[in-house]
PDB file of N, CA and C in Angstrom:
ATOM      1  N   UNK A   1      21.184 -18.200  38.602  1.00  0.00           N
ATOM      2  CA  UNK A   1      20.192 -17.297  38.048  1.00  0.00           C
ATOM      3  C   UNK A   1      18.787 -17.766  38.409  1.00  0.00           C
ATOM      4  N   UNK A   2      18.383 -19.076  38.609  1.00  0.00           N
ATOM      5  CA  UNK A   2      17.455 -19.534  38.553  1.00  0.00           C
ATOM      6  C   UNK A   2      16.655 -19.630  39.977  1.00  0.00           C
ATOM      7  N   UNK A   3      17.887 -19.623  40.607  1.00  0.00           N
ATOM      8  CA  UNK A   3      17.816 -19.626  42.669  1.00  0.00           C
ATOM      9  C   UNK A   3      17.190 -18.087  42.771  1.00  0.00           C
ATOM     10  N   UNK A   4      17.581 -17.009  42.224  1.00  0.00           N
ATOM     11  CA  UNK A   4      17.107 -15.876  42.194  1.00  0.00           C
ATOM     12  C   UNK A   4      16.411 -15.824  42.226  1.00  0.00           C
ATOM     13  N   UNK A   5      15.865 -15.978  40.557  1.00  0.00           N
ATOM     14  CA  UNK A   5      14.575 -16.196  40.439  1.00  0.00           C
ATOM     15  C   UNK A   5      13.246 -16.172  40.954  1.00  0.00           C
ATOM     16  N   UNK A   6      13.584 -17.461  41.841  1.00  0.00           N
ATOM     17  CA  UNK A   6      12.811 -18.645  42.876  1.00  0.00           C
ATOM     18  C   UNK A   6      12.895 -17.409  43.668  1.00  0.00           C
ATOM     19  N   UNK A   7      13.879 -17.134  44.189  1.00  0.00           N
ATOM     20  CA  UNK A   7      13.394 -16.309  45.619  1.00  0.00           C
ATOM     21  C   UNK A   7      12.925 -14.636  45.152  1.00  0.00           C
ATOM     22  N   UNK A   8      12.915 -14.300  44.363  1.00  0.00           N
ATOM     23  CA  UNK A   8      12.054 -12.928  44.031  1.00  0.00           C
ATOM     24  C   UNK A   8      10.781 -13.498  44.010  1.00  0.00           C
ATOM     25  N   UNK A   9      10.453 -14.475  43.349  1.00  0.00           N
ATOM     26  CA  UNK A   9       9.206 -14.772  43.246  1.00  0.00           C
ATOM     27  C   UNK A   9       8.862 -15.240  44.608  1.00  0.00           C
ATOM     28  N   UNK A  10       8.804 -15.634  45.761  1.00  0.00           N
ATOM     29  CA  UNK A  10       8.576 -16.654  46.901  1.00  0.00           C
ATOM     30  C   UNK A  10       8.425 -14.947  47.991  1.00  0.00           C
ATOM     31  N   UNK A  11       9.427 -14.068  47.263  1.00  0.00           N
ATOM     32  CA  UNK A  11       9.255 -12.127  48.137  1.00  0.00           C
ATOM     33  C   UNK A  11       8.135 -11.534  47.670  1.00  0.00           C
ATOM     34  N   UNK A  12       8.056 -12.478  46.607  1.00  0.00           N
ATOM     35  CA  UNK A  12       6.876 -10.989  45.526  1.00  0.00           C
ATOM     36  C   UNK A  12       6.402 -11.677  44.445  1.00  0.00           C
ATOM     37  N   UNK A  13       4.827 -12.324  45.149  1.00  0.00           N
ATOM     38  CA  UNK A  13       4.412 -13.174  44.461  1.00  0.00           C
ATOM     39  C   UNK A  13       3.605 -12.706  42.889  1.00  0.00           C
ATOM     40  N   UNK A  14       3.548 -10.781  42.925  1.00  0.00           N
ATOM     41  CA  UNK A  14       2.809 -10.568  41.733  1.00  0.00           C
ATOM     42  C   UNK A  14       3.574 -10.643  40.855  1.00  0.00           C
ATOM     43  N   UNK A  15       4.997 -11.292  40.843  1.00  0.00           N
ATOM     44  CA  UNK A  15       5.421 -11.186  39.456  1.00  0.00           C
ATOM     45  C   UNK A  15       5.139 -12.185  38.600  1.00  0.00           C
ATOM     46  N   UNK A  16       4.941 -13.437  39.102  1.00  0.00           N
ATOM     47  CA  UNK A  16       4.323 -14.821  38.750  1.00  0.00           C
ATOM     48  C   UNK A  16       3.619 -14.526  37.129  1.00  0.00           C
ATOM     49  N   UNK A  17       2.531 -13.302  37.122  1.00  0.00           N
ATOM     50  CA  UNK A  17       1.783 -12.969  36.039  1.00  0.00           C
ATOM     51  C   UNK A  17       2.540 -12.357  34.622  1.00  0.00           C
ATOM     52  N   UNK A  18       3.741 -11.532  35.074  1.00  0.00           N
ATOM     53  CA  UNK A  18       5.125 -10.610  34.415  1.00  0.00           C
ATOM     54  C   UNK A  18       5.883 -12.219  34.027  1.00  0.00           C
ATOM     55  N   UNK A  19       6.619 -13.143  34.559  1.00  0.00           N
ATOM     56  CA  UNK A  19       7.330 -14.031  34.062  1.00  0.00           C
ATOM     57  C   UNK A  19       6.305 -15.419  33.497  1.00  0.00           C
ATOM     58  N   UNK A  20       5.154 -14.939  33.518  1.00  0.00           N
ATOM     59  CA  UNK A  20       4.306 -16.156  32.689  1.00  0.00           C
ATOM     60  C   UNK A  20       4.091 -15.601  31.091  1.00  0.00           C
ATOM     61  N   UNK A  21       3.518 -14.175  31.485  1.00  0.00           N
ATOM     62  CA  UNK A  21       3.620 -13.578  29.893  1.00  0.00           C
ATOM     63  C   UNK A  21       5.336 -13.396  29.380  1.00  0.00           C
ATOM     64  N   UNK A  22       5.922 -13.388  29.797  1.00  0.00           N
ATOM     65  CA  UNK A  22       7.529 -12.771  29.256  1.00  0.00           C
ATOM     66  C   UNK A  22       8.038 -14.240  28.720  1.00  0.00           C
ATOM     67  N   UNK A  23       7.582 -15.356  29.294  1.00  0.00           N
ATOM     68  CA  UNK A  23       8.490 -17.129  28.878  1.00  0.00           C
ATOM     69  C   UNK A  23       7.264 -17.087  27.574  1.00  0.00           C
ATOM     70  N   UNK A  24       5.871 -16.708  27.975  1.00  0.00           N
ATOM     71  CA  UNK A  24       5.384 -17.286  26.983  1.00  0.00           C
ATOM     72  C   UNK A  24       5.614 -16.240  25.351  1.00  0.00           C
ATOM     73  N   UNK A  25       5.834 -15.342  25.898  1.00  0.00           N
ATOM     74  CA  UNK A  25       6.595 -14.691  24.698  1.00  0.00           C
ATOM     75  C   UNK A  25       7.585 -15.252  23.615  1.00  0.00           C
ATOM     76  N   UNK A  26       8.169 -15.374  24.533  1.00  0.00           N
ATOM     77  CA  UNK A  26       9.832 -16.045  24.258  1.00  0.00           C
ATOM     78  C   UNK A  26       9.356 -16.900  23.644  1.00  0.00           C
ATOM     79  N   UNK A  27       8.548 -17.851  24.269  1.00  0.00           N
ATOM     80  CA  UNK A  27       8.391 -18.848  23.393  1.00  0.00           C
ATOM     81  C   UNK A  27       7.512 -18.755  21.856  1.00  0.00           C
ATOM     82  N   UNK A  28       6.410 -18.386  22.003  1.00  0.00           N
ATOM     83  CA  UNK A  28       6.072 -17.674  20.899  1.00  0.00           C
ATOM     84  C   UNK A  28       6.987 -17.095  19.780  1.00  0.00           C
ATOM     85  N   UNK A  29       7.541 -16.347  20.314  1.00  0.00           N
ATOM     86  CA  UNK A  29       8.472 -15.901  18.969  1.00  0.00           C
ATOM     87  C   UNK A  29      10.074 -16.684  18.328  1.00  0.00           C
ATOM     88  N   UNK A  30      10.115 -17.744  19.393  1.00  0.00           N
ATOM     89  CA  UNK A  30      11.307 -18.566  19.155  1.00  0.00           C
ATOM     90  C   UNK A  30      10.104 -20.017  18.306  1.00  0.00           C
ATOM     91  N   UNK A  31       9.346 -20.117  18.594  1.00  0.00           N
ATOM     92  CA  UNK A  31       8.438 -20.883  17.812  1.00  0.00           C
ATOM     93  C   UNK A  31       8.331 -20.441  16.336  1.00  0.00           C
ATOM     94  N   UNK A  32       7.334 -19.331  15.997  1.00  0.00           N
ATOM     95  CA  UNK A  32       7.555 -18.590  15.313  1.00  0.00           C
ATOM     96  C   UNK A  32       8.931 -18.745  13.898  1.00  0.00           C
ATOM     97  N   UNK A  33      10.076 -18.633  14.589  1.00  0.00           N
ATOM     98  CA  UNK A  33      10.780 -18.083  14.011  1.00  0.00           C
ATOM     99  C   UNK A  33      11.225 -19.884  13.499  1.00  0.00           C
ATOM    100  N   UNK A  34      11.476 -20.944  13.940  1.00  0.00           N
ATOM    101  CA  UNK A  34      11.579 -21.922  13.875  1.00  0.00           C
ATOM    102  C   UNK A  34      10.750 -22.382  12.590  1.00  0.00           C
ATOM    103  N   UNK A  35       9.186 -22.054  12.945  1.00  0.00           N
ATOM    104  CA  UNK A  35       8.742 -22.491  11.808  1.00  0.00           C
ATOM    105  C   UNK A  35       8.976 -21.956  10.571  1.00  0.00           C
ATOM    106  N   UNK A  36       9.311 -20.477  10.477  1.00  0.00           N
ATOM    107  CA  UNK A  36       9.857 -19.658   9.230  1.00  0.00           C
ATOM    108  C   UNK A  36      11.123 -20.361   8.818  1.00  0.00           C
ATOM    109  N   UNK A  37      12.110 -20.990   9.508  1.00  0.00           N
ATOM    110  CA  UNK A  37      13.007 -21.313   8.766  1.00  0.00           C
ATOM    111  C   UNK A  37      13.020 -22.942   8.981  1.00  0.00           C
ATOM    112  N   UNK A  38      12.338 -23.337   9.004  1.00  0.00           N
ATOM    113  CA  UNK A  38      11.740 -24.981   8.645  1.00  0.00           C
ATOM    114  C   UNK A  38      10.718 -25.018   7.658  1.00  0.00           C
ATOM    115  N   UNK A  39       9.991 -24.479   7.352  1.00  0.00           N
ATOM    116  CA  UNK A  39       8.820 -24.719   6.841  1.00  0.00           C
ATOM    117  C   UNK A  39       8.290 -23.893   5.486  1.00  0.00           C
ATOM    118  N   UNK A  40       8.815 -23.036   5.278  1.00  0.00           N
ATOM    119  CA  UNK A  40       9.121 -21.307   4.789  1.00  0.00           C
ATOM    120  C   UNK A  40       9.360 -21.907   3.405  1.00  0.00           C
ATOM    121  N   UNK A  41       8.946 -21.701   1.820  1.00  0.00           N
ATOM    122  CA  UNK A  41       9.658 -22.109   0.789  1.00  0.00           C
ATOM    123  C   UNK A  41      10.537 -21.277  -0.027  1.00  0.00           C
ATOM    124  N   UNK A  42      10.878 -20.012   1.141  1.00  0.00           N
ATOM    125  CA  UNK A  42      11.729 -18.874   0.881  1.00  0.00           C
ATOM    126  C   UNK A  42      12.865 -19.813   1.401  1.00  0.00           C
ATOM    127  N   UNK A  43      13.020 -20.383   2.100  1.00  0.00           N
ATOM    128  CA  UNK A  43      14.389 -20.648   3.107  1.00  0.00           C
ATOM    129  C   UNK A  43      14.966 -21.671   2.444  1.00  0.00           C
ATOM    130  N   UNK A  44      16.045 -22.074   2.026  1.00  0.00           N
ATOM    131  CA  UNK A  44      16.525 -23.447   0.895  1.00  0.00           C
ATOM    132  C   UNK A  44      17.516 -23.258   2.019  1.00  0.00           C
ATOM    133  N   UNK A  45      17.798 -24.828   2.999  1.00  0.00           N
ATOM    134  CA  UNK A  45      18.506 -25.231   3.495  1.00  0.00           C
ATOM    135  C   UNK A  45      19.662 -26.370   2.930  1.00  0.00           C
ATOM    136  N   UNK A  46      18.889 -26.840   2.177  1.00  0.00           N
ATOM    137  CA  UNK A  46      19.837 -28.209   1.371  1.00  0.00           C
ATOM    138  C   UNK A  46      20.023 -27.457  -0.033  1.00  0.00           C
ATOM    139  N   UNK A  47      21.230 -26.571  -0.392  1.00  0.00           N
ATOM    140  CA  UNK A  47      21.516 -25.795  -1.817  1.00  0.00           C
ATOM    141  C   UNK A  47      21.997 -27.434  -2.932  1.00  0.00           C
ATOM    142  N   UNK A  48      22.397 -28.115  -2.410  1.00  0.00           N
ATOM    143  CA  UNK A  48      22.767 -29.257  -3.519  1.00  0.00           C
ATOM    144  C   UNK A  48      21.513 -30.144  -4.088  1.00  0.00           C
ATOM    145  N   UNK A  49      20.548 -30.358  -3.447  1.00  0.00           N
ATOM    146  CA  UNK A  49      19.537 -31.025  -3.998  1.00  0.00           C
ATOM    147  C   UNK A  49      18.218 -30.136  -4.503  1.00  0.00           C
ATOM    148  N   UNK A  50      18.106 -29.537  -3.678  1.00  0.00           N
ATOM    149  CA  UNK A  50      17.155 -28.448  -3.825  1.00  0.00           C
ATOM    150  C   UNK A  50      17.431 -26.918  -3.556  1.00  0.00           C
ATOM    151  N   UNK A  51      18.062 -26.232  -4.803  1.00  0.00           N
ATOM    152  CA  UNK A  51      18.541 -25.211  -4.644  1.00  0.00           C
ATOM    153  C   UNK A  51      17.228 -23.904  -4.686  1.00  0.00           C
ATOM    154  N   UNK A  52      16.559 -24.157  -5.108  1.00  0.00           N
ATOM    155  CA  UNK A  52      15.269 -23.471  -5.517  1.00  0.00           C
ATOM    156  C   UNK A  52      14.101 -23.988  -5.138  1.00  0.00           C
ATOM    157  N   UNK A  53      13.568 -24.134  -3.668  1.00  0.00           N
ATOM    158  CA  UNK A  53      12.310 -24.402  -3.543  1.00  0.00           C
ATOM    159  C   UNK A  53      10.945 -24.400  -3.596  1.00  0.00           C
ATOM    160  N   UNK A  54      11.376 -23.091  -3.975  1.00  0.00           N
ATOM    161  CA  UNK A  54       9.842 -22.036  -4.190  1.00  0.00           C
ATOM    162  C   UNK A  54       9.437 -22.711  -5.375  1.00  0.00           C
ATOM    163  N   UNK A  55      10.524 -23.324  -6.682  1.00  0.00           N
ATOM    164  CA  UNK A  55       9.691 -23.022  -8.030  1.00  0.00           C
ATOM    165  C   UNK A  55       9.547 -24.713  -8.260  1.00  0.00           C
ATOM    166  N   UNK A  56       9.266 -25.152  -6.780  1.00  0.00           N
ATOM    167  CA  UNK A  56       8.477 -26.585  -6.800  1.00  0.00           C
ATOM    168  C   UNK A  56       6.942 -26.391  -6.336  1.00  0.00           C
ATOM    169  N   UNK A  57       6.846 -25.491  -5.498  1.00  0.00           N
ATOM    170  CA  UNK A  57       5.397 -25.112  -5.447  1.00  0.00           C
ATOM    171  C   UNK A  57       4.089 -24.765  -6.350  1.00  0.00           C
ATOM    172  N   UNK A  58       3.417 -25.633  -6.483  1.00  0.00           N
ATOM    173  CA  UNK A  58       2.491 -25.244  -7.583  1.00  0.00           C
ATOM    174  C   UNK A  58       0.999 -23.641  -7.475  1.00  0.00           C
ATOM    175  N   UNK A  59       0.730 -23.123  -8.015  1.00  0.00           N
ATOM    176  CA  UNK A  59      -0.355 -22.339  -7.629  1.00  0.00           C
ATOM    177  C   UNK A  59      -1.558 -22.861  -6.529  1.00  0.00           C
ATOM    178  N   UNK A  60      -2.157 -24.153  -6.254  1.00  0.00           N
ATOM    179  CA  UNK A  60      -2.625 -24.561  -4.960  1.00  0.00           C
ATOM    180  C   UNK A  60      -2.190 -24.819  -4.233  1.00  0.00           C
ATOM    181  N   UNK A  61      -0.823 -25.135  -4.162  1.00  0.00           N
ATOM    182  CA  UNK A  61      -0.672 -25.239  -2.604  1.00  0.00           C
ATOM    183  C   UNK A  61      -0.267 -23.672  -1.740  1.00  0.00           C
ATOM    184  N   UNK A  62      -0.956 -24.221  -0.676  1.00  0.00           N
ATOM    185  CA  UNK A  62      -0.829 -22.818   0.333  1.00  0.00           C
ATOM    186  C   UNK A  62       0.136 -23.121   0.973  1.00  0.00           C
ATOM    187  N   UNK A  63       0.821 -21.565   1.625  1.00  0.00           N
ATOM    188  CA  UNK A  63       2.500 -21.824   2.482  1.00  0.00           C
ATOM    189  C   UNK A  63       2.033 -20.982   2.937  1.00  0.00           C
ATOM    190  N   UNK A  64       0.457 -20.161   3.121  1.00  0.00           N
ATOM    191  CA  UNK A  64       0.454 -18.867   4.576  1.00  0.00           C
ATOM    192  C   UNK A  64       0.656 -19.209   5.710  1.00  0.00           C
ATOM    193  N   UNK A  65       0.513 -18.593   6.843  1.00  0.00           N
ATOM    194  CA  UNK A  65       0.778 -19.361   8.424  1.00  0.00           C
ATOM    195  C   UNK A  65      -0.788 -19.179   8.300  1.00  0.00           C
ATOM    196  N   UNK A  66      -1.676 -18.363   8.065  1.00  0.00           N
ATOM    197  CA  UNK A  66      -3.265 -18.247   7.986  1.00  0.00           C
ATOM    198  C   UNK A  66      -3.520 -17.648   6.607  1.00  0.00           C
ATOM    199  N   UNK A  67      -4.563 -18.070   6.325  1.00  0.00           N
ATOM    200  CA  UNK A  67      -5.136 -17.824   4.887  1.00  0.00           C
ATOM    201  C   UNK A  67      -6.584 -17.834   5.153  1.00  0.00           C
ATOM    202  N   UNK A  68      -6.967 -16.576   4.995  1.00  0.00           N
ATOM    203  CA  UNK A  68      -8.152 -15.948   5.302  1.00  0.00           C
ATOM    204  C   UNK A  68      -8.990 -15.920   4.436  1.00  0.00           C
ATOM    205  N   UNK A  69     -10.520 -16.878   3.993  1.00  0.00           N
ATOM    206  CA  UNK A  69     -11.151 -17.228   2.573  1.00  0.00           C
ATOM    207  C   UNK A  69     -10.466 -17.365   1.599  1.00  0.00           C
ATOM    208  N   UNK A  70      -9.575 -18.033   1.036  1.00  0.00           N
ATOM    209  CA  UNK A  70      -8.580 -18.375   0.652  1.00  0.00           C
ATOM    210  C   UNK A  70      -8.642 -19.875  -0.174  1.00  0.00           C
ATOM    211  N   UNK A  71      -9.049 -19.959  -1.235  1.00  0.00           N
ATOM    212  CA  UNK A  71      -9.647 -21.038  -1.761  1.00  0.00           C
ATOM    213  C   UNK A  71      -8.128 -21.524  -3.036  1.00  0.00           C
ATOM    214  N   UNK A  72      -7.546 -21.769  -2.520  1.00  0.00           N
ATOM    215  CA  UNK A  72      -6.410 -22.471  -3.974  1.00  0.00           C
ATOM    216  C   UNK A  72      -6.765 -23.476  -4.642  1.00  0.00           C
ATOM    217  N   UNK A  73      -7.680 -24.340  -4.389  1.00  0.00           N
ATOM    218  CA  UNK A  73      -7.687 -24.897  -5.828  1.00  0.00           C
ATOM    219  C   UNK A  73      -8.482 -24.512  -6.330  1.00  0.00           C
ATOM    220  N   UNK A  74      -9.150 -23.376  -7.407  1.00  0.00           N
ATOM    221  CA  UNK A  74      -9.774 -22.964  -8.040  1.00  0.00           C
ATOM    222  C   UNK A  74      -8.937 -21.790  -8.754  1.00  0.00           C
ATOM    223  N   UNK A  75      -7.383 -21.716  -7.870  1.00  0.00           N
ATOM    224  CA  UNK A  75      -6.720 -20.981  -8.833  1.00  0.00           C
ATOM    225  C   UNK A  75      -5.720 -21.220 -10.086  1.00  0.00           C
ATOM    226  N   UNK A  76      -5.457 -20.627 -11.217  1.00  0.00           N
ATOM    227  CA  UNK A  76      -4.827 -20.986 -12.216  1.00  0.00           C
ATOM    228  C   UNK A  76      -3.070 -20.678 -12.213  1.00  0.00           C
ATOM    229  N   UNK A  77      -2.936 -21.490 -12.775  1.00  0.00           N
ATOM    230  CA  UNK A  77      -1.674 -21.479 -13.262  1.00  0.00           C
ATOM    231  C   UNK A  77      -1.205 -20.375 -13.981  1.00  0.00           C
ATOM    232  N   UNK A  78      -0.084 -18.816 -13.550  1.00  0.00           N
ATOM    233  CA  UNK A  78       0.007 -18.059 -13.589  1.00  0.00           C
ATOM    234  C   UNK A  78       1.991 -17.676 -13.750  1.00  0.00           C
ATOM    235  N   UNK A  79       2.693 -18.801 -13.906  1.00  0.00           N
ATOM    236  CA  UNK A  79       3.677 -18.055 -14.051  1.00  0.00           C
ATOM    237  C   UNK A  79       4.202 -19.511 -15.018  1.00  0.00           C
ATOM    238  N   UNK A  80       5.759 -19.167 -15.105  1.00  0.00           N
ATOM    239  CA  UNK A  80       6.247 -20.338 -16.389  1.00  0.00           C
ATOM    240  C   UNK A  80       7.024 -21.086 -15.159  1.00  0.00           C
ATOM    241  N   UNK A  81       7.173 -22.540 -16.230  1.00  0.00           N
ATOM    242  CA  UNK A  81       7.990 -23.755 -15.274  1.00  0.00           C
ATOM    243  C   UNK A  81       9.622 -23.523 -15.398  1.00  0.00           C
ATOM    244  N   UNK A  82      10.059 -23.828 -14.710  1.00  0.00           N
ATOM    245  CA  UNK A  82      11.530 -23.918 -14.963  1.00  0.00           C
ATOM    246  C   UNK A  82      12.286 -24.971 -14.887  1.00  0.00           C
TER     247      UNK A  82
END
């Protein structure tokens, strides 16, 4: 697949620009998706120790991927402990 490749590109060098955006895609959204289920305090991977991750998070800490003026510690404590 990869010999192909090589030789479409070496016939027809404008695709160079088409398979730079299309890998970096790929990668982007396989990144992406990696960090959602690594990092995410929706996602509970270990159910025996930590079955509920979310309701370790306190009201300052942030889990956006961006948080736009976004000031958490100045916010209050808003739901019950469990």
């Amino acid at each position: 697949m990869l010999q192909f490749v090589w030789h479409q590109v070496k016939r027809h060098p404008s695709l160079i620009p088409l398979l730079l955006f299309i890998g970096s895609g790929a990668f982007g959204a396989s990144f992406y998706v990696m960090r959602l289920a690594m990092f995410s305090p929706d996602v509970s991977w270990d159910k025996k120790n930590n079955p509920e991750p979310w309701n370790r998070l306190g009201p300052k800490d942030q889990y956006k991927f961006v948080a736009v003026n976004a000031d958490y510690t100045k916010l209050e404590k808003d739901r019950p402990d469990f």
